[in-house]
PDB file of N, CA and C in Angstrom:
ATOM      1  N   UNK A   1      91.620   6.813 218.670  1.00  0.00           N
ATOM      2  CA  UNK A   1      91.414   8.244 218.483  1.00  0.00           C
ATOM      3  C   UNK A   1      91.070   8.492 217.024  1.00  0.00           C
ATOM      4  N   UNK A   2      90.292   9.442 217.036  1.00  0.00           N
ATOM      5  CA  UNK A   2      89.655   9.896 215.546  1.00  0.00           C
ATOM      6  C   UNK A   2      90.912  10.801 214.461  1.00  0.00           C
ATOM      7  N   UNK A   3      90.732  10.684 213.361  1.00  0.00           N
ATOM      8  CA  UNK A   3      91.420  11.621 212.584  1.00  0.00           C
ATOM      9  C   UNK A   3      91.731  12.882 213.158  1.00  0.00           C
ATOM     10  N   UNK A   4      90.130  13.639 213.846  1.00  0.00           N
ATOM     11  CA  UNK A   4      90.178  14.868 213.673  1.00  0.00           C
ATOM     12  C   UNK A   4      91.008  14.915 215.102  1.00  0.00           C
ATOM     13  N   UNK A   5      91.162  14.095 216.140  1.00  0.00           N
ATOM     14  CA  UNK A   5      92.197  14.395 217.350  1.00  0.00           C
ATOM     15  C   UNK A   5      93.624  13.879 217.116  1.00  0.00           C
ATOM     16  N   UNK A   6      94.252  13.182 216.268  1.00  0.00           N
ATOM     17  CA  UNK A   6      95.617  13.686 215.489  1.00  0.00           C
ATOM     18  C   UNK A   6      95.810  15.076 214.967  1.00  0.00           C
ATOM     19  N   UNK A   7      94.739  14.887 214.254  1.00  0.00           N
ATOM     20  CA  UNK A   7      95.116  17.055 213.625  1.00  0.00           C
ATOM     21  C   UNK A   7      95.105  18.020 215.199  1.00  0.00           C
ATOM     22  N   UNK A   8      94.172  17.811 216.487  1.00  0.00           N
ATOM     23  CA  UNK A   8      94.378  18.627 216.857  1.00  0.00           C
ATOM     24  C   UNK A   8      96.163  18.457 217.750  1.00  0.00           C
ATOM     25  N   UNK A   9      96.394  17.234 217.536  1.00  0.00           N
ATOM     26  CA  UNK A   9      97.551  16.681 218.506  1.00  0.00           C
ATOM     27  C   UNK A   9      98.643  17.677 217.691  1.00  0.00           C
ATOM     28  N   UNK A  10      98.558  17.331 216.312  1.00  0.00           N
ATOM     29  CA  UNK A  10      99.570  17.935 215.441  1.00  0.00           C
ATOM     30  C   UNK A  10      99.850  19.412 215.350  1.00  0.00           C
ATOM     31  N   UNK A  11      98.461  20.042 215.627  1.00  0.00           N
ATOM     32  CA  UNK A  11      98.319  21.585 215.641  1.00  0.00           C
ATOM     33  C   UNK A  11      98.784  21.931 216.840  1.00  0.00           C
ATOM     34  N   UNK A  12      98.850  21.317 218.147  1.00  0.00           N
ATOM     35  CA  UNK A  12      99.404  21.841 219.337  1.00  0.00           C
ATOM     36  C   UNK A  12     101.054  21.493 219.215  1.00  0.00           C
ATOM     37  N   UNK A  13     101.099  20.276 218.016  1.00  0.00           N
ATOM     38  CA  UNK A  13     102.824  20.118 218.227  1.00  0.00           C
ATOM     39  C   UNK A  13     103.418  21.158 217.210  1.00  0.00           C
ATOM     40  N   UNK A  14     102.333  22.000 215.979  1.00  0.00           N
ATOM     41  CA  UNK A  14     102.973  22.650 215.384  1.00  0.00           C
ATOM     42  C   UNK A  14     103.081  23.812 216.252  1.00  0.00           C
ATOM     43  N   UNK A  15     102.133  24.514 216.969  1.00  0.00           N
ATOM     44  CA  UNK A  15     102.085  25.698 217.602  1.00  0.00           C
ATOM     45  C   UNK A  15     103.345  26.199 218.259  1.00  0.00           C
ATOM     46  N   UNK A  16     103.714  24.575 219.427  1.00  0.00           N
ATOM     47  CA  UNK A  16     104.643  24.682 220.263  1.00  0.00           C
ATOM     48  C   UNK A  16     105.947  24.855 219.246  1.00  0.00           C
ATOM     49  N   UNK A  17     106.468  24.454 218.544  1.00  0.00           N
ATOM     50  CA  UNK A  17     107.859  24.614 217.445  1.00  0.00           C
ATOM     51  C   UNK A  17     107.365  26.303 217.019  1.00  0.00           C
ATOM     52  N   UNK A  18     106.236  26.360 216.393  1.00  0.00           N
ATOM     53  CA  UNK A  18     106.659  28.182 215.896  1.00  0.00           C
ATOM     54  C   UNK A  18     106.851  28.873 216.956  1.00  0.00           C
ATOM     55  N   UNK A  19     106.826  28.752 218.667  1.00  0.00           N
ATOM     56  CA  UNK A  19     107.022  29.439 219.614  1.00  0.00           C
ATOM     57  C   UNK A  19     108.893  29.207 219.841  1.00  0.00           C
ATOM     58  N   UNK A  20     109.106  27.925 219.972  1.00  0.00           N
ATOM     59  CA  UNK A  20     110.477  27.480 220.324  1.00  0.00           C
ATOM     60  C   UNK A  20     110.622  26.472 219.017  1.00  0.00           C
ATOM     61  N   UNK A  21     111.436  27.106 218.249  1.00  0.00           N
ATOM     62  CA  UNK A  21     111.607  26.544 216.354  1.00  0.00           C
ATOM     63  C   UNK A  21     113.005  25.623 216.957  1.00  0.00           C
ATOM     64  N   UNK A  22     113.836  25.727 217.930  1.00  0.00           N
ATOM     65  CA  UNK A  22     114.763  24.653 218.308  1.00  0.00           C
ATOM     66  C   UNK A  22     114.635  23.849 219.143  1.00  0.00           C
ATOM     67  N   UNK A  23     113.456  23.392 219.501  1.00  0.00           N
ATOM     68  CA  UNK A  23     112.947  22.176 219.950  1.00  0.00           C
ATOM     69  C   UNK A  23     113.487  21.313 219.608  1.00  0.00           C
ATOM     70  N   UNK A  24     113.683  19.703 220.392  1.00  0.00           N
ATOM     71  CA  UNK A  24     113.492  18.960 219.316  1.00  0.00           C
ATOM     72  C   UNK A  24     113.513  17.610 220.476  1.00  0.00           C
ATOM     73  N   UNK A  25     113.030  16.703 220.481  1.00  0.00           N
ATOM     74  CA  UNK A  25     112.927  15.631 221.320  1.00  0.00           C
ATOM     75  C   UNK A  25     112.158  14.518 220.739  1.00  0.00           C
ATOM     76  N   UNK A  26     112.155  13.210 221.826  1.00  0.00           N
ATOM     77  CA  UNK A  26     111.089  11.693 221.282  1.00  0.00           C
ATOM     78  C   UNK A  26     109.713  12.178 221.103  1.00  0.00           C
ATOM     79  N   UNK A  27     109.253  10.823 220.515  1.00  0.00           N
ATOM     80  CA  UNK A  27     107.937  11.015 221.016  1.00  0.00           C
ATOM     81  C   UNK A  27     107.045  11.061 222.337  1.00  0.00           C
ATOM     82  N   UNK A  28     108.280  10.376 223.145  1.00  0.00           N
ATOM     83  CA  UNK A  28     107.644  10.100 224.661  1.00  0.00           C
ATOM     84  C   UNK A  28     108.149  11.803 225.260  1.00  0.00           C
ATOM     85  N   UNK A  29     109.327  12.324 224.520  1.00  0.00           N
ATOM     86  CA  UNK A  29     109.287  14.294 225.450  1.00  0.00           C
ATOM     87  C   UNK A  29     108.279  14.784 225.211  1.00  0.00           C
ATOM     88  N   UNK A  30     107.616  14.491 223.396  1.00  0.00           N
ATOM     89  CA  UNK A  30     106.889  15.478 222.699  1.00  0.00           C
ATOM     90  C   UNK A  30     105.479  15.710 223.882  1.00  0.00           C
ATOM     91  N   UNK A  31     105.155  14.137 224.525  1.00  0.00           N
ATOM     92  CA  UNK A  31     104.004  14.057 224.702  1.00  0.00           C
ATOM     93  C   UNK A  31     104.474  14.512 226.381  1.00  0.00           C
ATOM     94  N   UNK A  32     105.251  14.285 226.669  1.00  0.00           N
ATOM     95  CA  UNK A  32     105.643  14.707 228.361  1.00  0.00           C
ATOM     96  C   UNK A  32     105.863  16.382 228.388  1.00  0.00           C
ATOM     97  N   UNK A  33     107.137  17.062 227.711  1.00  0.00           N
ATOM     98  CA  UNK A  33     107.230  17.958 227.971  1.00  0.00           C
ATOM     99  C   UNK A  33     106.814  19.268 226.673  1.00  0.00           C
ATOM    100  N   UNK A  34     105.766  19.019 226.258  1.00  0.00           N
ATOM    101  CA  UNK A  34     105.788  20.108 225.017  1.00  0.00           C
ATOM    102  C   UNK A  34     103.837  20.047 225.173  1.00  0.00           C
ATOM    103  N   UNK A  35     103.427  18.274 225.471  1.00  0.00           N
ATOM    104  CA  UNK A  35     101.623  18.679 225.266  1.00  0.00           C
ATOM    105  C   UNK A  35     101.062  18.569 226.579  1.00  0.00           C
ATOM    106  N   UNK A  36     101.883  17.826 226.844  1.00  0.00           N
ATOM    107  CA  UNK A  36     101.199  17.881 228.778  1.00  0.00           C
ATOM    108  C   UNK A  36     101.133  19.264 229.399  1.00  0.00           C
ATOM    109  N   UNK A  37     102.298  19.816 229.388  1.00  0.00           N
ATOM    110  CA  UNK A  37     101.982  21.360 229.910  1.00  0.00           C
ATOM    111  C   UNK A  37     100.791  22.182 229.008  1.00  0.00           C
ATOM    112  N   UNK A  38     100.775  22.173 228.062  1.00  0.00           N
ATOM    113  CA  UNK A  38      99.628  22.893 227.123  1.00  0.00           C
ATOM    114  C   UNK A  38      97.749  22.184 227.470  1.00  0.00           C
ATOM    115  N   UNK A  39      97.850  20.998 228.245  1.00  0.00           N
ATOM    116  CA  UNK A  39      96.635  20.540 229.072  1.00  0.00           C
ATOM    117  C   UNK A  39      96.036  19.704 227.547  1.00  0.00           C
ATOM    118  N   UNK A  40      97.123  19.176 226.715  1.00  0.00           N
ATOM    119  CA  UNK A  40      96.999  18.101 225.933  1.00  0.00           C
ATOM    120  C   UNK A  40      97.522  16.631 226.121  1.00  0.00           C
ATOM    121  N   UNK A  41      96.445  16.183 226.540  1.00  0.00           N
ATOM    122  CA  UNK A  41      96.589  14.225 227.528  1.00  0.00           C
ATOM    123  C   UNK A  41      96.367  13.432 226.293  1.00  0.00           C
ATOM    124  N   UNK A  42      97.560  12.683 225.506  1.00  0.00           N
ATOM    125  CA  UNK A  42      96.719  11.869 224.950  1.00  0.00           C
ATOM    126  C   UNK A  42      97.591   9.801 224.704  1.00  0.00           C
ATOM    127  N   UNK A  43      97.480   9.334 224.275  1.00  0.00           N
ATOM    128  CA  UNK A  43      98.160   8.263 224.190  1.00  0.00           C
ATOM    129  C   UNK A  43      99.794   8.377 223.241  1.00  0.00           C
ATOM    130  N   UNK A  44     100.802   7.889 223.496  1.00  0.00           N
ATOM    131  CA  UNK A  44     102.042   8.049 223.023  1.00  0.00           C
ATOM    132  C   UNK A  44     101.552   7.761 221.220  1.00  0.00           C
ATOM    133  N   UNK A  45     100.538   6.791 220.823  1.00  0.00           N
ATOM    134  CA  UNK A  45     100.522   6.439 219.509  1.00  0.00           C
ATOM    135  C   UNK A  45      99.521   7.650 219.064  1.00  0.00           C
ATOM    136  N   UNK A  46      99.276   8.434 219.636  1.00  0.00           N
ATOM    137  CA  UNK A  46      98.411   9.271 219.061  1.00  0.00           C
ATOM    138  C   UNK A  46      99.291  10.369 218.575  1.00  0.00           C
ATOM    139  N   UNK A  47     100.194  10.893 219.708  1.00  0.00           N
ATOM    140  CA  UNK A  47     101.503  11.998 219.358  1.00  0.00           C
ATOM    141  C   UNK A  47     102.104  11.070 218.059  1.00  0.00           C
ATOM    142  N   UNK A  48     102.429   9.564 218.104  1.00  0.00           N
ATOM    143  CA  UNK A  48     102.965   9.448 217.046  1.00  0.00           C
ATOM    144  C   UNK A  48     102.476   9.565 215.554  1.00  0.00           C
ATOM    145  N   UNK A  49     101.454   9.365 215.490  1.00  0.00           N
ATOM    146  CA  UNK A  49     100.583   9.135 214.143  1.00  0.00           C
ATOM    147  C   UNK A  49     100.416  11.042 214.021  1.00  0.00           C
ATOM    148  N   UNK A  50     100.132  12.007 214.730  1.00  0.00           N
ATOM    149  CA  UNK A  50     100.008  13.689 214.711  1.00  0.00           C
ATOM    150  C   UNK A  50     101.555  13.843 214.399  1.00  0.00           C
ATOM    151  N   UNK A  51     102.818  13.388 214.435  1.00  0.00           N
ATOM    152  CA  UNK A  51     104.094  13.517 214.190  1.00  0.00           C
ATOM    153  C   UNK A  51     104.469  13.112 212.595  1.00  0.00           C
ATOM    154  N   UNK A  52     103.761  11.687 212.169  1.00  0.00           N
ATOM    155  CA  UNK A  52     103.690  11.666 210.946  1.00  0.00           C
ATOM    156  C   UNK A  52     102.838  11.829 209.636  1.00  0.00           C
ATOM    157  N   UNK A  53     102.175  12.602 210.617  1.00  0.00           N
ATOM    158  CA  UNK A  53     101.152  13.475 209.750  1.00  0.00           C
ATOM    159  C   UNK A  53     101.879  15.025 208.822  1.00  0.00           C
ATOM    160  N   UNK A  54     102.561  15.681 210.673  1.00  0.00           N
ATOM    161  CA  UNK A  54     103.557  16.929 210.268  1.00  0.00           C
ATOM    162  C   UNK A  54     104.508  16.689 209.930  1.00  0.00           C
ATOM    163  N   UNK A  55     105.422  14.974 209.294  1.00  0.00           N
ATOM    164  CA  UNK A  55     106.043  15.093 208.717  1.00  0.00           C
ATOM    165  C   UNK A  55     105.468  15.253 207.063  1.00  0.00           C
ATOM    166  N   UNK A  56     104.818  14.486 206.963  1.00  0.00           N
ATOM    167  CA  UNK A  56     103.694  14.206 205.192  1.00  0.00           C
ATOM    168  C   UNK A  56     103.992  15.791 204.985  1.00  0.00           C
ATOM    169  N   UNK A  57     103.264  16.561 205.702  1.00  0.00           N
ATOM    170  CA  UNK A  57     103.492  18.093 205.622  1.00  0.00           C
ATOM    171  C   UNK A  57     104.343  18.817 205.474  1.00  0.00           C
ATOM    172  N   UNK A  58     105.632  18.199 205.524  1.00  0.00           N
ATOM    173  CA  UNK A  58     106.982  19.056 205.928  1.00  0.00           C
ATOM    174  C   UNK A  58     107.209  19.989 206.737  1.00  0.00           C
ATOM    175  N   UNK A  59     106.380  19.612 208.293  1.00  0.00           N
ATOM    176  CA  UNK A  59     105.994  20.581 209.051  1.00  0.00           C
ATOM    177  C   UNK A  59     107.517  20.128 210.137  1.00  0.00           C
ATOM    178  N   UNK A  60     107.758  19.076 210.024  1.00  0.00           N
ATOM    179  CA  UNK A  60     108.859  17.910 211.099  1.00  0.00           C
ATOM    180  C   UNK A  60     109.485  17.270 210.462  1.00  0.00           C
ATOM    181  N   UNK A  61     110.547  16.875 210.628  1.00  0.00           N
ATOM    182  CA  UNK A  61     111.495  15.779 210.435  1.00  0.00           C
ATOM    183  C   UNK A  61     111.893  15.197 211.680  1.00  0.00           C
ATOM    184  N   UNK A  62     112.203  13.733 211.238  1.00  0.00           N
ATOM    185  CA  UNK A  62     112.372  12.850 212.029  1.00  0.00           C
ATOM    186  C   UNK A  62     114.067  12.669 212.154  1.00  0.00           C
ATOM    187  N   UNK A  63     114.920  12.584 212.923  1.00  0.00           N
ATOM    188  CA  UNK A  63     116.661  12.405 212.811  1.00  0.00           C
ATOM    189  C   UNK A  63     116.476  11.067 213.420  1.00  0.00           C
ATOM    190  N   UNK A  64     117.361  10.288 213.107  1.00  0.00           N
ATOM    191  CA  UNK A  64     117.561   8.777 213.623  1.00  0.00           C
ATOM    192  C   UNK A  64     118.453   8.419 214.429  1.00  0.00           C
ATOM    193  N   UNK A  65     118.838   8.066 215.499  1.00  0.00           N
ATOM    194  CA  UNK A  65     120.062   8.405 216.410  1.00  0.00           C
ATOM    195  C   UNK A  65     120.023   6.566 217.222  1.00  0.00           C
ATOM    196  N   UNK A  66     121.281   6.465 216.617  1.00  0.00           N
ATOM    197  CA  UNK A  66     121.076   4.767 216.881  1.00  0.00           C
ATOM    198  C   UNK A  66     119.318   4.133 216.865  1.00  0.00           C
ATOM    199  N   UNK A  67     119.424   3.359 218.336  1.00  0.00           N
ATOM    200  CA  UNK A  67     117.962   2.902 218.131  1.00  0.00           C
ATOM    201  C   UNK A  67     116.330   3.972 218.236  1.00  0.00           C
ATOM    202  N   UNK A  68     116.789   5.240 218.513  1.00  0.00           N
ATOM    203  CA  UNK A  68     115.942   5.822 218.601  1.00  0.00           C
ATOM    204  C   UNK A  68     115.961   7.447 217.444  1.00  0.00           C
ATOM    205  N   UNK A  69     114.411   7.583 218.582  1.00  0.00           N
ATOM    206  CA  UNK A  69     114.240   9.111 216.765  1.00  0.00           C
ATOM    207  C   UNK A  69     114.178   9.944 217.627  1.00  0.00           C
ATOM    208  N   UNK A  70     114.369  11.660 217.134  1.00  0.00           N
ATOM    209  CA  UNK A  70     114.478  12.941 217.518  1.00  0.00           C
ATOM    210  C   UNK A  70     113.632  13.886 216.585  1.00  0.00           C
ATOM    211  N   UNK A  71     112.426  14.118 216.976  1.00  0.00           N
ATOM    212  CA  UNK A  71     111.594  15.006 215.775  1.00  0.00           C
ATOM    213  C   UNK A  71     111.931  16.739 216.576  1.00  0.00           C
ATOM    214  N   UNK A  72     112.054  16.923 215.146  1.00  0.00           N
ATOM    215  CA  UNK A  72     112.329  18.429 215.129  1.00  0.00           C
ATOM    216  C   UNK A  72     111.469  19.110 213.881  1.00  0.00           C
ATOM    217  N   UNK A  73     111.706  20.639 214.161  1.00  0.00           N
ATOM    218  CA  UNK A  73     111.071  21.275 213.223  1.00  0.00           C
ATOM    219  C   UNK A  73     111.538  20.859 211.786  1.00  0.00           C
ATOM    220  N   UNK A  74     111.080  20.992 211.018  1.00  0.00           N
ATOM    221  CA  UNK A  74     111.244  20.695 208.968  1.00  0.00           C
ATOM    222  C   UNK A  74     112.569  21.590 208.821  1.00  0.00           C
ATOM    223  N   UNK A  75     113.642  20.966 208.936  1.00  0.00           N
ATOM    224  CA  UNK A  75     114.701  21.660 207.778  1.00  0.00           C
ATOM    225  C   UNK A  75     115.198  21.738 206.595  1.00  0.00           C
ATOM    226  N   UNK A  76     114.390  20.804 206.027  1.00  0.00           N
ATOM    227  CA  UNK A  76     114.753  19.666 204.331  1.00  0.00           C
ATOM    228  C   UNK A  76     114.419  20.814 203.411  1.00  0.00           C
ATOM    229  N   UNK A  77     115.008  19.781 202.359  1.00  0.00           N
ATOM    230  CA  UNK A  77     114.814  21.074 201.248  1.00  0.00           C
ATOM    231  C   UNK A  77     113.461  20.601 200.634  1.00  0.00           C
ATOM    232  N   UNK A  78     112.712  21.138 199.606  1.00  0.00           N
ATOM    233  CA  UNK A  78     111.751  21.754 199.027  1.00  0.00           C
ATOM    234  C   UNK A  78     110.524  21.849 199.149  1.00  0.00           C
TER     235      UNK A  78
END
């Protein structure tokens, strides 16, 4: 996938958080229950690489929970 279809992956994962700001799930929910309903199909590494894009941004943070991660909206400081 191209650059410019991460940005749009990322813009549908930012959209969905400013609607529901207490979201928060894997990468495998992000792409099941947050882009699939919005009629966004794309590969799990594509949600991932659009996830650490909106983190670079401070758009997401990532929480670490034993072996796995939980991205949520940006709560960090600055």
């Amino acid at each position: 996938m191209t650059g410019q279809s991460v940005r749009v992956v990322a813009d549908a994962i930012a959209r969905h958080l400013a609607t529901r700001p207490g979201c928060a799930d894997s990468v495998k929910g992000i792409q099941q229950w947050w882009l699939r309903p919005a009629g966004v199909e794309v590969p799990l590494e594509v949600v991932a690489d659009a996830l650490r894009l909106l983190e670079e941004e401070k758009v997401v943070e990532c929480q670490r929970l034993g072996a796995g991660e939980i991205w949520r909206l940006w709560r960090g400081e600055g």
